[in-house]
N, C-alpha and C. Protein backbone atom coordinates (compact mmCIF):
# COMPACT_ATOMS: atom_id res chain seq x y z
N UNK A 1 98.67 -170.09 113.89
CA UNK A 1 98.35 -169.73 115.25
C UNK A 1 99.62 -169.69 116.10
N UNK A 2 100.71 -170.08 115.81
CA UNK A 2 102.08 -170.79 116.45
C UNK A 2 102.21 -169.43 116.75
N UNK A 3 103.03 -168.60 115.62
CA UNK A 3 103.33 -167.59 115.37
C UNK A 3 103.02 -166.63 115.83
N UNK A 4 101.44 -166.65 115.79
CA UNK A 4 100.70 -165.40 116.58
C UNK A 4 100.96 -165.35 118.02
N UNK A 5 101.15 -166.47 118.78
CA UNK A 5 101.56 -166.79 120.35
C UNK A 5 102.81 -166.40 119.91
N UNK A 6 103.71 -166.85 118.95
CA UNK A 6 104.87 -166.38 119.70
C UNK A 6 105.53 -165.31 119.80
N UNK A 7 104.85 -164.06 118.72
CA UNK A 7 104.47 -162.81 118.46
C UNK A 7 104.11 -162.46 120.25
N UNK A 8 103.05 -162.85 120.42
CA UNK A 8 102.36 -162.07 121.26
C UNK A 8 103.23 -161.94 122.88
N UNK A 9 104.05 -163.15 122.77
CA UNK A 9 104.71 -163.59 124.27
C UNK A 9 105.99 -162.72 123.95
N UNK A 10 106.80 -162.27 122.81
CA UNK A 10 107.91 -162.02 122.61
C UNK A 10 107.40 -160.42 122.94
N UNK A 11 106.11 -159.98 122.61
CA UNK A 11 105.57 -158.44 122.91
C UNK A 11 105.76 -158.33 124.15
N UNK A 12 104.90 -159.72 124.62
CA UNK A 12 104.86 -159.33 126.47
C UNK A 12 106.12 -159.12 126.67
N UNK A 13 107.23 -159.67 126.33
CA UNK A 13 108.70 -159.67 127.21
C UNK A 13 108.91 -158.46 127.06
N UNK A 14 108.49 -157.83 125.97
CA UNK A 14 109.18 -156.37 125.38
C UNK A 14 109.11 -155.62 126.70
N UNK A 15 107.20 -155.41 126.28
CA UNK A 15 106.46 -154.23 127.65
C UNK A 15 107.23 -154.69 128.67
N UNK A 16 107.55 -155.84 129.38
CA UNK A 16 107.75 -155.76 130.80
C UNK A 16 108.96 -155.24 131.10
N UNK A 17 109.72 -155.00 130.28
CA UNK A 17 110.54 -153.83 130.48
C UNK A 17 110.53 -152.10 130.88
N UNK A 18 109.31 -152.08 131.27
CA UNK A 18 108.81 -150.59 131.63
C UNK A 18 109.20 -149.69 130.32
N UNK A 19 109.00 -150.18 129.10
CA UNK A 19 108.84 -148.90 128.15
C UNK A 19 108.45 -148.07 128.53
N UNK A 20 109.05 -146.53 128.33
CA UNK A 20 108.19 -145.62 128.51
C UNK A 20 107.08 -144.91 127.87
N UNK A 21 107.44 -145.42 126.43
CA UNK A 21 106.56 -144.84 125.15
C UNK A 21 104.89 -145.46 125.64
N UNK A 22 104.93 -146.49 126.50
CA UNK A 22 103.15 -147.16 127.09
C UNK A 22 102.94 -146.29 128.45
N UNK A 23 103.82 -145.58 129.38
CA UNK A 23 103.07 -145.12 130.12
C UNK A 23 102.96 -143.71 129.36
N UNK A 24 101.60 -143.28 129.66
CA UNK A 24 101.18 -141.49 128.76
C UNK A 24 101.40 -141.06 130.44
N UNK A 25 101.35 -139.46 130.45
CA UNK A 25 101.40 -138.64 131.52
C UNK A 25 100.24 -137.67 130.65
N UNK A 26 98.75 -137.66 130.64
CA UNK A 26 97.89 -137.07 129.79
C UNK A 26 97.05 -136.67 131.07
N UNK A 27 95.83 -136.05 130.37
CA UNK A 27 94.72 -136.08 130.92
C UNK A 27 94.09 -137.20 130.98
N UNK A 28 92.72 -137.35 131.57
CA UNK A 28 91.92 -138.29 131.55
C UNK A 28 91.56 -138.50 130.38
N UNK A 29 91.23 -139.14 129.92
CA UNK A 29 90.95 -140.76 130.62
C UNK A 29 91.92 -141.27 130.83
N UNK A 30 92.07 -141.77 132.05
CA UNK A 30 93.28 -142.34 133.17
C UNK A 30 92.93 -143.95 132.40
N UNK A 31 93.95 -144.77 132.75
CA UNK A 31 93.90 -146.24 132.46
C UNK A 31 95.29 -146.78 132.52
N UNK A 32 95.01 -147.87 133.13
CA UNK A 32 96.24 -149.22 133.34
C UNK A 32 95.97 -149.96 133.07
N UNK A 33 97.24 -151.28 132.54
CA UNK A 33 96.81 -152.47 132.42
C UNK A 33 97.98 -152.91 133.42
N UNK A 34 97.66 -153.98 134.39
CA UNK A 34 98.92 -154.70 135.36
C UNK A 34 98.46 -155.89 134.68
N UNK A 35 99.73 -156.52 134.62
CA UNK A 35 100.17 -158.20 135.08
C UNK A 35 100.50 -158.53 136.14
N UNK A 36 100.47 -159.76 136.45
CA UNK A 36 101.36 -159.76 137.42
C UNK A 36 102.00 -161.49 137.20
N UNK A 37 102.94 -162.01 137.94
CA UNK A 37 103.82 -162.81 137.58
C UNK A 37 103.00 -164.66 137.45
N UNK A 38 101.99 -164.41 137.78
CA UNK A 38 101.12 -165.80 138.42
C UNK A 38 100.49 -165.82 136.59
N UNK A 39 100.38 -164.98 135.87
CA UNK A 39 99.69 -165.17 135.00
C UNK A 39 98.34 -164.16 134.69
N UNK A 40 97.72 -163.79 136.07
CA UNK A 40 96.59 -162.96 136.09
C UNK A 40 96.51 -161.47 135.32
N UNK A 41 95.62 -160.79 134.78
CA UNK A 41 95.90 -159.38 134.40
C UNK A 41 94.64 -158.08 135.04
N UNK A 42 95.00 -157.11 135.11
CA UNK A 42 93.94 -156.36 135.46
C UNK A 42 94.06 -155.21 134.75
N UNK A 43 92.81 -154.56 134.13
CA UNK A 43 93.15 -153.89 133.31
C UNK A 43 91.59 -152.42 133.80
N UNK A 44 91.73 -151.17 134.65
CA UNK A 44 91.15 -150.37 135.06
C UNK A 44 91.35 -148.86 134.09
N UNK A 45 90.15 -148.58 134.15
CA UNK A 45 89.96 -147.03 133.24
C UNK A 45 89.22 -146.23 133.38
N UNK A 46 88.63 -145.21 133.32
CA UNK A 46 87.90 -144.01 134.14
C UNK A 46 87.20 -143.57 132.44
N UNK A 47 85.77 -143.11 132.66
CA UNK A 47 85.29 -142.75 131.61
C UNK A 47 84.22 -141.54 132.08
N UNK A 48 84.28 -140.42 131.18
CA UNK A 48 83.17 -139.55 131.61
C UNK A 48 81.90 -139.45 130.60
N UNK A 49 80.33 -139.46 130.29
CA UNK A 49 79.67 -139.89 130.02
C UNK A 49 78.85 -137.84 129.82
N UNK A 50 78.68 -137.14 128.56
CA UNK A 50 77.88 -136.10 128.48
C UNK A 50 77.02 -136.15 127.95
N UNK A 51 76.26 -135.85 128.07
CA UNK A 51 75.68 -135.52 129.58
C UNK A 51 75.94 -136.55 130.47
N UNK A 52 75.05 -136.80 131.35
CA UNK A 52 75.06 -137.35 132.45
C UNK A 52 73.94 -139.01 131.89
N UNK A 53 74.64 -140.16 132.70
CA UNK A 53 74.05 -141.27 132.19
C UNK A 53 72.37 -141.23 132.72
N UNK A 54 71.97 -141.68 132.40
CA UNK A 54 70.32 -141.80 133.08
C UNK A 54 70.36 -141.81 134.93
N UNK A 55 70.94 -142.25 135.08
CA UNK A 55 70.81 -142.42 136.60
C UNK A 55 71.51 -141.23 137.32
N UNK A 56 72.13 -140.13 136.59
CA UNK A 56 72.58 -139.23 136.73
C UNK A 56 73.98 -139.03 137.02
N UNK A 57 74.83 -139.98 136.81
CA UNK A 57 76.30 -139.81 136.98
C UNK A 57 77.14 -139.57 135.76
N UNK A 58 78.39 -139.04 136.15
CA UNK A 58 78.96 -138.70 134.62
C UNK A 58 80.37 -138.75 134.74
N UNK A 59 80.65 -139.55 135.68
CA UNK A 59 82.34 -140.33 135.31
C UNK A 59 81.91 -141.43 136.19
N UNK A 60 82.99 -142.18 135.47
CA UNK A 60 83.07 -143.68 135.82
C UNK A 60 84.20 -144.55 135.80
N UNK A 61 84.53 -145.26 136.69
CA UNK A 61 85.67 -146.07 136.79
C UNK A 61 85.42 -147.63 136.57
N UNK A 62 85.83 -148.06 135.67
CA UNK A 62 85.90 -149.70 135.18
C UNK A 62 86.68 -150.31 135.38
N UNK A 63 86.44 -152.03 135.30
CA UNK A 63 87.23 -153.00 135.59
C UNK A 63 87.25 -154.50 135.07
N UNK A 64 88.30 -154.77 134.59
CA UNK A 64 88.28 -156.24 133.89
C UNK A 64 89.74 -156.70 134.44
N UNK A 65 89.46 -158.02 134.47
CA UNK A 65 90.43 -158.62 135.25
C UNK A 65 90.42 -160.12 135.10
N UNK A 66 91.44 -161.08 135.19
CA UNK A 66 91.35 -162.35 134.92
C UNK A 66 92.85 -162.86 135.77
N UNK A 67 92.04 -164.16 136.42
CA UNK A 67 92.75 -164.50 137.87
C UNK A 67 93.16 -166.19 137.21
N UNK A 68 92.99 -166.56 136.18
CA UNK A 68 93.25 -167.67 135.77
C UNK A 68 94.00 -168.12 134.46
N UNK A 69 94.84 -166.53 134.65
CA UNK A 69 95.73 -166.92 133.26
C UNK A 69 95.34 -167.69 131.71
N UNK A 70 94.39 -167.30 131.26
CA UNK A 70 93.48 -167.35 130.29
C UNK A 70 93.94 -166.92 129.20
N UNK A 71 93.06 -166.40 128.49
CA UNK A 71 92.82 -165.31 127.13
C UNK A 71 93.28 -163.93 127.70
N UNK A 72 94.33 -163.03 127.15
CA UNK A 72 94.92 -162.12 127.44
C UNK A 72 93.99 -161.21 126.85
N UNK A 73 94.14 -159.80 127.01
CA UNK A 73 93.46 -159.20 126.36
C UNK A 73 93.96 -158.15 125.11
N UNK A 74 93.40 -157.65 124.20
CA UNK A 74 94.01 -157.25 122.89
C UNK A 74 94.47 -155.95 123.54
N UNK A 75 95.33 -155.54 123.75
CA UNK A 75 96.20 -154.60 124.11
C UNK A 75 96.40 -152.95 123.32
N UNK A 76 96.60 -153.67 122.15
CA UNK A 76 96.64 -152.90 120.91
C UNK A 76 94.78 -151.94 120.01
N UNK A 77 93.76 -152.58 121.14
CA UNK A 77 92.94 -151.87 121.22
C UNK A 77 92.27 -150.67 121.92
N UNK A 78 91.53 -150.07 121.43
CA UNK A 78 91.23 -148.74 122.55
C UNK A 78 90.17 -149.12 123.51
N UNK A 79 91.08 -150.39 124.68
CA UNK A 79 90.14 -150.94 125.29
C UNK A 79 89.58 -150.25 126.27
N UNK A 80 90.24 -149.13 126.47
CA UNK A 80 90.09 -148.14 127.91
C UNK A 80 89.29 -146.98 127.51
N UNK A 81 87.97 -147.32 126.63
CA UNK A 81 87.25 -145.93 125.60
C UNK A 81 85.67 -147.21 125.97
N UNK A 82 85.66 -148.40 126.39
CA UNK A 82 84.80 -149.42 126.51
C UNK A 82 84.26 -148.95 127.70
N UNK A 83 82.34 -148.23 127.82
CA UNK A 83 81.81 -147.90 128.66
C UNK A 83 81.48 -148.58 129.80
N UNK A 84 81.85 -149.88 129.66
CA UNK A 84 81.46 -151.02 130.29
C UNK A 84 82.59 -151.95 130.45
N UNK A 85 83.22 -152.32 131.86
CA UNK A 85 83.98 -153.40 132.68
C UNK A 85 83.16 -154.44 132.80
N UNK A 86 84.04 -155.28 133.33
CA UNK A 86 82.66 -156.29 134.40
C UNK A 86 82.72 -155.61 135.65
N UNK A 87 83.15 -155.14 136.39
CA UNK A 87 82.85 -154.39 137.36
C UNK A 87 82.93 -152.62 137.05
N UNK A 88 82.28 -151.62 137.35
CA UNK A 88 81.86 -150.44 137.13
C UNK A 88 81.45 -149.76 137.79
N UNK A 89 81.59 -148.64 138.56
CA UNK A 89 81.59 -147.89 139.96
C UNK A 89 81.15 -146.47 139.10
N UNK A 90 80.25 -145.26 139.94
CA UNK A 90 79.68 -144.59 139.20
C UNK A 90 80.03 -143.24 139.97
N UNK A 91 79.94 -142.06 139.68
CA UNK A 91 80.63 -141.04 140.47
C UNK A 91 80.01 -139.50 139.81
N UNK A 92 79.48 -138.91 140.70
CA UNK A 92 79.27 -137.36 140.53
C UNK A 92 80.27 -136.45 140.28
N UNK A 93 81.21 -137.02 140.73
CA UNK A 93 82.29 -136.10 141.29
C UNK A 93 83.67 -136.48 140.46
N UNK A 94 84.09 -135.72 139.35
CA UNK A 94 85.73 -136.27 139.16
C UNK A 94 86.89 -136.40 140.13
N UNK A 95 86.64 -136.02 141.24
CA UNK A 95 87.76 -135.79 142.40
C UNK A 95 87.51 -137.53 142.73
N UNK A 96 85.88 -137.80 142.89
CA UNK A 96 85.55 -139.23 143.70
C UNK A 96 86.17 -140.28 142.62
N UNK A 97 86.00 -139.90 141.26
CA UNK A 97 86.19 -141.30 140.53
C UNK A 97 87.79 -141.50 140.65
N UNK A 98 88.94 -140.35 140.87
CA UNK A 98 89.80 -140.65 140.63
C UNK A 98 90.63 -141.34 141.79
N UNK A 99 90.17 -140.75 142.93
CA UNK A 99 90.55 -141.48 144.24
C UNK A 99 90.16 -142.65 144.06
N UNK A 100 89.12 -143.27 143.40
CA UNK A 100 88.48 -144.92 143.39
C UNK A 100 89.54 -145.11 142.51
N UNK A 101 89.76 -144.22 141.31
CA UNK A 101 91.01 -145.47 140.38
C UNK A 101 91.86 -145.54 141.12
N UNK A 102 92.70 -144.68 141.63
CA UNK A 102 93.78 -144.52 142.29
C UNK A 102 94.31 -145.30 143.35
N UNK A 103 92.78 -145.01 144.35
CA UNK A 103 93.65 -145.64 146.16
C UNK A 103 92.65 -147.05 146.24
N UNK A 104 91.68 -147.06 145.11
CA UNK A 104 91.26 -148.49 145.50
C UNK A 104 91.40 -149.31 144.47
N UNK A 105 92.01 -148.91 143.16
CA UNK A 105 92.28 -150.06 142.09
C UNK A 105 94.11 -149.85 141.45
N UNK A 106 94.33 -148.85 140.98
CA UNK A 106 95.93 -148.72 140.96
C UNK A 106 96.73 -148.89 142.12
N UNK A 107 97.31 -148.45 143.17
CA UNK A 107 97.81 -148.86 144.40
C UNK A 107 97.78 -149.70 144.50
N UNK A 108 96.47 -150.75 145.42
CA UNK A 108 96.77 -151.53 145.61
C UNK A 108 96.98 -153.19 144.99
N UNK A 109 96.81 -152.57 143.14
CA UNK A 109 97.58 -153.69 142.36
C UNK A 109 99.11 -154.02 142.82
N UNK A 110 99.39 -152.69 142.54
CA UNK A 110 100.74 -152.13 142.94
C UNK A 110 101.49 -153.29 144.28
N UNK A 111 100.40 -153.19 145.45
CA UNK A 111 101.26 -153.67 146.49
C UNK A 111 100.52 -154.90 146.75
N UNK A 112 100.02 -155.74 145.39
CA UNK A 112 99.81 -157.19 145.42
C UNK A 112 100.51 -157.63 144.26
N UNK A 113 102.11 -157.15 143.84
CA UNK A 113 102.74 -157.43 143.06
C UNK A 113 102.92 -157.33 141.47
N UNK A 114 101.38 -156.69 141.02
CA UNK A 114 101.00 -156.48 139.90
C UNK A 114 102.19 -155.95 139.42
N UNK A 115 102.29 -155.68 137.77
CA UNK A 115 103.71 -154.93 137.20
C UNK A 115 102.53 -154.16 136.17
N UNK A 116 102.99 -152.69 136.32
CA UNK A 116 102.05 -151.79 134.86
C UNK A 116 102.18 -152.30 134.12
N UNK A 117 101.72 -152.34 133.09
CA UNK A 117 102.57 -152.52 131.59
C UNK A 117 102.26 -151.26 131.22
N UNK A 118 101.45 -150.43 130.64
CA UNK A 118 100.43 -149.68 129.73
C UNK A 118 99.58 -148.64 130.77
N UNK A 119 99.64 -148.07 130.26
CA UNK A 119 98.69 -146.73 130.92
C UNK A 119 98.63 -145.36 130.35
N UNK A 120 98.43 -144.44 131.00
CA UNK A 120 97.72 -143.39 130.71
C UNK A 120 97.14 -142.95 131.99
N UNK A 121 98.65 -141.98 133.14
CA UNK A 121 98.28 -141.68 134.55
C UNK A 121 99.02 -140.20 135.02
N UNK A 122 98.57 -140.25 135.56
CA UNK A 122 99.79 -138.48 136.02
C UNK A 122 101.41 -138.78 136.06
N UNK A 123 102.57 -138.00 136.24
CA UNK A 123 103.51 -138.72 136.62
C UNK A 123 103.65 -138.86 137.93
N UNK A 124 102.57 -138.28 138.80
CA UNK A 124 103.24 -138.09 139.89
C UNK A 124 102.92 -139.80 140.64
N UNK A 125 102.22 -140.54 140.04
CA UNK A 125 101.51 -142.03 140.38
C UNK A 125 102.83 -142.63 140.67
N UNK A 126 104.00 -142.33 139.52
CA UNK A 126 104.68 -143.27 139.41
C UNK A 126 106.02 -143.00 140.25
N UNK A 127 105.76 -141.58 141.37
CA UNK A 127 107.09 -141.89 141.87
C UNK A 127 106.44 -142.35 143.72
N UNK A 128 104.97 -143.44 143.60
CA UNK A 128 104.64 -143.44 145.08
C UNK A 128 105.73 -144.67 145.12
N UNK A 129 105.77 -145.34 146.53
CA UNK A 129 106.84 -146.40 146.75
C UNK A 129 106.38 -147.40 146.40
N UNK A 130 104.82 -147.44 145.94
CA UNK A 130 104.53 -149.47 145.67
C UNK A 130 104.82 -149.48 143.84
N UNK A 131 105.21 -148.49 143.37
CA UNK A 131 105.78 -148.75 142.30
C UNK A 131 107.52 -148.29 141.90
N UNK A 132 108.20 -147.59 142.96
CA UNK A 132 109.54 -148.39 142.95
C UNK A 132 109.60 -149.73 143.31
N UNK A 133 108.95 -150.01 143.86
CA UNK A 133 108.99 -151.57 144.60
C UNK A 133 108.90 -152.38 143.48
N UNK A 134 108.31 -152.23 142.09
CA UNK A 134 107.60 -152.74 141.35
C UNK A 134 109.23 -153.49 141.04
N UNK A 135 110.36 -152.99 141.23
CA UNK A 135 111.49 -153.73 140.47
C UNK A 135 111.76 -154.71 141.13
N UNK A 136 110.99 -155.49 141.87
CA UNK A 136 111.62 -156.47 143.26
C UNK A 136 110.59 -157.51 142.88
N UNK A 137 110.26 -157.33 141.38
CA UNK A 137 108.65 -158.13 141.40
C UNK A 137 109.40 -159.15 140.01
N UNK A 138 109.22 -160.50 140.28
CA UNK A 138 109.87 -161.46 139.53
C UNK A 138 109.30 -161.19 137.78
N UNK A 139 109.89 -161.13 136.92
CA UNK A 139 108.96 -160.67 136.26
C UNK A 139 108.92 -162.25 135.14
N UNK A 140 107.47 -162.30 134.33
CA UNK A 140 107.00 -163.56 133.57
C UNK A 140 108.06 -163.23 132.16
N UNK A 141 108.21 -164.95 132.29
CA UNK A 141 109.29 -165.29 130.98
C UNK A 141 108.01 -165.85 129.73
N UNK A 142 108.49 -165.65 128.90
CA UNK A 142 107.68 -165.55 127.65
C UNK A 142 107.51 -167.60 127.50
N UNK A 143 107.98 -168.08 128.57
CA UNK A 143 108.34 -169.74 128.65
C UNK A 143 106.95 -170.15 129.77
N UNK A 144 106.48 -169.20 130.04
CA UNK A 144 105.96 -169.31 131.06
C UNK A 144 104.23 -169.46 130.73
């Protein structure tokens, strides 16, 4: 088990270097994972559903998140393909779901210190100012 932690903390140090090979510039399905320096992670993704789910919507924006520095999450899975967050917002409209990832869950990770690690976003996300800022953000030591 030693090993596997120390595997896994020596990964984290890697990513927090803003690899570029983890951010994609793709189509949807959009998805991030932030850290941020306290320990917490948030990890948001957009899914579209064809047809349309029973209640009649057919994209969707998800959310998992952990505020107590816990159990990290497996990274290396296709966690952002999971129809279901603990929180989950529902949308007619692809224009609506992406403004919800965007200006109410990416951003403002962004300007509560979060750091990307991982994603899958336009490029144009990454030249707004709460992610130049992102270099002013203390970043977690694998000691930590």
């Amino acid at each position: 088990m030693r090993s596997y932690i120390s595997k896994t903390f020596k990964k984290r140090e890697h990513l927090g270097e803003r690899n570029s090979h983890l951010i994609k510039h793709g189509p949807p399905p959009y998805y991030a994972y932030f850290e941020h320096p306290d320990g917490s992670w948030y990890m948001v993704w957009m899914t579209e559903t064809f047809p349309k789910t029973a209640r009649g919507h057919r994209f969707h924006v998800h959310a998992m998140y952990n505020k107590f520095n816990t159990v990290r999450p497996n990274l290396e899975s296709r966690w952002y393909e999971q129809p279901y967050g603990m929180r989950n917002w529902d949308f007619n409209d692809f224009e609506e779901a992406v403004s919800e990832f965007y200006k109410k869950r990416f951003i403002p990770r962004l300007k509560h210190g979060y750091r990307l690690v991982m994603g899958n976003i336009p490029p144009s996300w990454l030249s707004c100012k709460e992610q130049r800022d992102q270099d002013k953000v203390v970043r977690r030591t694998p000691d930590e």
